[in-house]
Protein backbone atom coordinates (compact mmCIF):
# COMPACT_ATOMS: atom_id res chain seq x y z
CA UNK A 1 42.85 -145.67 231.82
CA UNK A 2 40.90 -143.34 233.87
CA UNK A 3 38.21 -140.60 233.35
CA UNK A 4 38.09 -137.26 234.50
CA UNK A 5 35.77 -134.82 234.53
CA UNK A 6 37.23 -131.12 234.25
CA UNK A 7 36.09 -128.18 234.76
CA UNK A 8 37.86 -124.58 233.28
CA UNK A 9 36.51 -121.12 233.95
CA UNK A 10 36.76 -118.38 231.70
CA UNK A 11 35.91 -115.33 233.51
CA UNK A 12 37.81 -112.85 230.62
CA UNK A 13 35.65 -112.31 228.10
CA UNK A 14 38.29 -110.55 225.89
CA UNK A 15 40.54 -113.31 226.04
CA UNK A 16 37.88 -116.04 225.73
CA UNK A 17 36.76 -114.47 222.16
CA UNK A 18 40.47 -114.25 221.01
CA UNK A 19 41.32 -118.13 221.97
CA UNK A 20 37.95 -120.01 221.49
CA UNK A 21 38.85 -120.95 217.51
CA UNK A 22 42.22 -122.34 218.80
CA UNK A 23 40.92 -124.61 221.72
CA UNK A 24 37.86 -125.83 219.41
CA UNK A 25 40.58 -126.88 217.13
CA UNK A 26 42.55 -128.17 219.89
CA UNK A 27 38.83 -129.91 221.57
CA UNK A 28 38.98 -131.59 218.23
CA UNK A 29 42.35 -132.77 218.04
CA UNK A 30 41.88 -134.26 221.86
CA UNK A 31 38.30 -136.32 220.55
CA UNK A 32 39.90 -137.53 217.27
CA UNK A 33 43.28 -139.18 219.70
CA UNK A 34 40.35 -140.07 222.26
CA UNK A 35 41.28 -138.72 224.62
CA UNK A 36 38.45 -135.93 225.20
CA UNK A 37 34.90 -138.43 225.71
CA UNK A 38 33.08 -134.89 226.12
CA UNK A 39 33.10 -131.48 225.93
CA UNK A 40 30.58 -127.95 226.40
CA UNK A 41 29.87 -125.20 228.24
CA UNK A 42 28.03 -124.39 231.22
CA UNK A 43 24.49 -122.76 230.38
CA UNK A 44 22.95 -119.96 232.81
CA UNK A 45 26.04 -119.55 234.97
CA UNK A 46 27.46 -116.60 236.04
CA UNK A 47 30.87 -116.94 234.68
CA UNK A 48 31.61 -118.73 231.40
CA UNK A 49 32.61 -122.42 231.98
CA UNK A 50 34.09 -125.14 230.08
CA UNK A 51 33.51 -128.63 231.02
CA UNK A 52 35.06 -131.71 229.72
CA UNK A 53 34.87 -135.55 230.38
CA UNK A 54 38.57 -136.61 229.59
CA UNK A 55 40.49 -140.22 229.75
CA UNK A 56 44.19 -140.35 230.87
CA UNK A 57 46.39 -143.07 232.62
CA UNK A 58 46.53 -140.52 235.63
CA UNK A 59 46.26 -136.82 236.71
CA UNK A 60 49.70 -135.90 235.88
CA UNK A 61 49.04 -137.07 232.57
CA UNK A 62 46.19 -135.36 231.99
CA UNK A 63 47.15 -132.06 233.65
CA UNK A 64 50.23 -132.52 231.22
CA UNK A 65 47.63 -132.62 228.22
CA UNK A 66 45.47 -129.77 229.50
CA UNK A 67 48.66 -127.09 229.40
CA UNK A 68 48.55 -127.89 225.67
CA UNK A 69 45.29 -126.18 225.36
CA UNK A 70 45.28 -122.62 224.13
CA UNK A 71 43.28 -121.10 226.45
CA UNK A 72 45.65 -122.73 228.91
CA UNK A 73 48.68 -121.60 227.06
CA UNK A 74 47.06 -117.94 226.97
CA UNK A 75 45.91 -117.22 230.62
CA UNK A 76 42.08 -117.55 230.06
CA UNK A 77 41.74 -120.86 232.58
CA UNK A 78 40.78 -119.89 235.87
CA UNK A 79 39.90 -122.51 238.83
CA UNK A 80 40.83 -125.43 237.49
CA UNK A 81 38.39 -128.35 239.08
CA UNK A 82 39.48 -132.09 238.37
CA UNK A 83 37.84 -134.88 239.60
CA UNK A 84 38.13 -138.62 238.91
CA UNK A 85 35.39 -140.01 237.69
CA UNK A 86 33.66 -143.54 237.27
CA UNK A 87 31.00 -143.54 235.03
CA UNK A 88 28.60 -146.61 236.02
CA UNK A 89 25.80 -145.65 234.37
CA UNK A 90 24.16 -144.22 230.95
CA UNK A 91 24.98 -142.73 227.80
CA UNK A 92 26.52 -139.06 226.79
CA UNK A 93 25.59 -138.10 223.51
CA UNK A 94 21.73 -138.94 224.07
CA UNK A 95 21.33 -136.30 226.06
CA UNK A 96 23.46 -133.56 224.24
CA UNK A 97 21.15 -130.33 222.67
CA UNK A 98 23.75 -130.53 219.52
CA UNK A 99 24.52 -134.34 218.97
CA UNK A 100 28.39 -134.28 217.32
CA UNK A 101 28.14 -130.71 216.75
């Protein structure tokens, strides 16, 4: 299994309000089947992003996963950044400003 981190921008406003309740649910869905590790938003940027830690036997697979996501499905993802990613080091939810939320 590998680990990815991905990053979605969501530049329409409009759209992003219409289709966040959707991808939450589908964010959800993805942690409970393990196959999200991770998963917030930028703070302070200029345009709204989305970025998630993901696991997935390869990029195909996960890219395959990722069209499943409404905002995908709906036109609100704009340069799509994926990167394979070996985390060495540390621990995720310790440093999270909403632990589980």
């Amino acid at each position: 299994m590998s680990n990815f981190i991905v990053r979605l921008e969501h530049p329409d406003e409009a759209g992003w309000k219409t289709w966040v309740g959707p991808h939450v649910e589908w964010v959800r869905a993805r942690i409970a089947d393990g196959t999200i590790i991770a998963s917030g938003p930028s703070v302070g940027t200029e345009i709204r992003q989305g970025w998630l830690i993901m696991s997935a036997e390869t990029e195909q697979e996960l890219r395959e996963t990722l069209a499943t996501d409404p905002f995908w499905e709906n036109g609100i993802v704009e340069n799509l950044l994926i990167v394979e990613w070996d985390p060495i080091f540390g621990r995720l939810d310790d440093i999270s400003t909403s632990p589980g939320g």
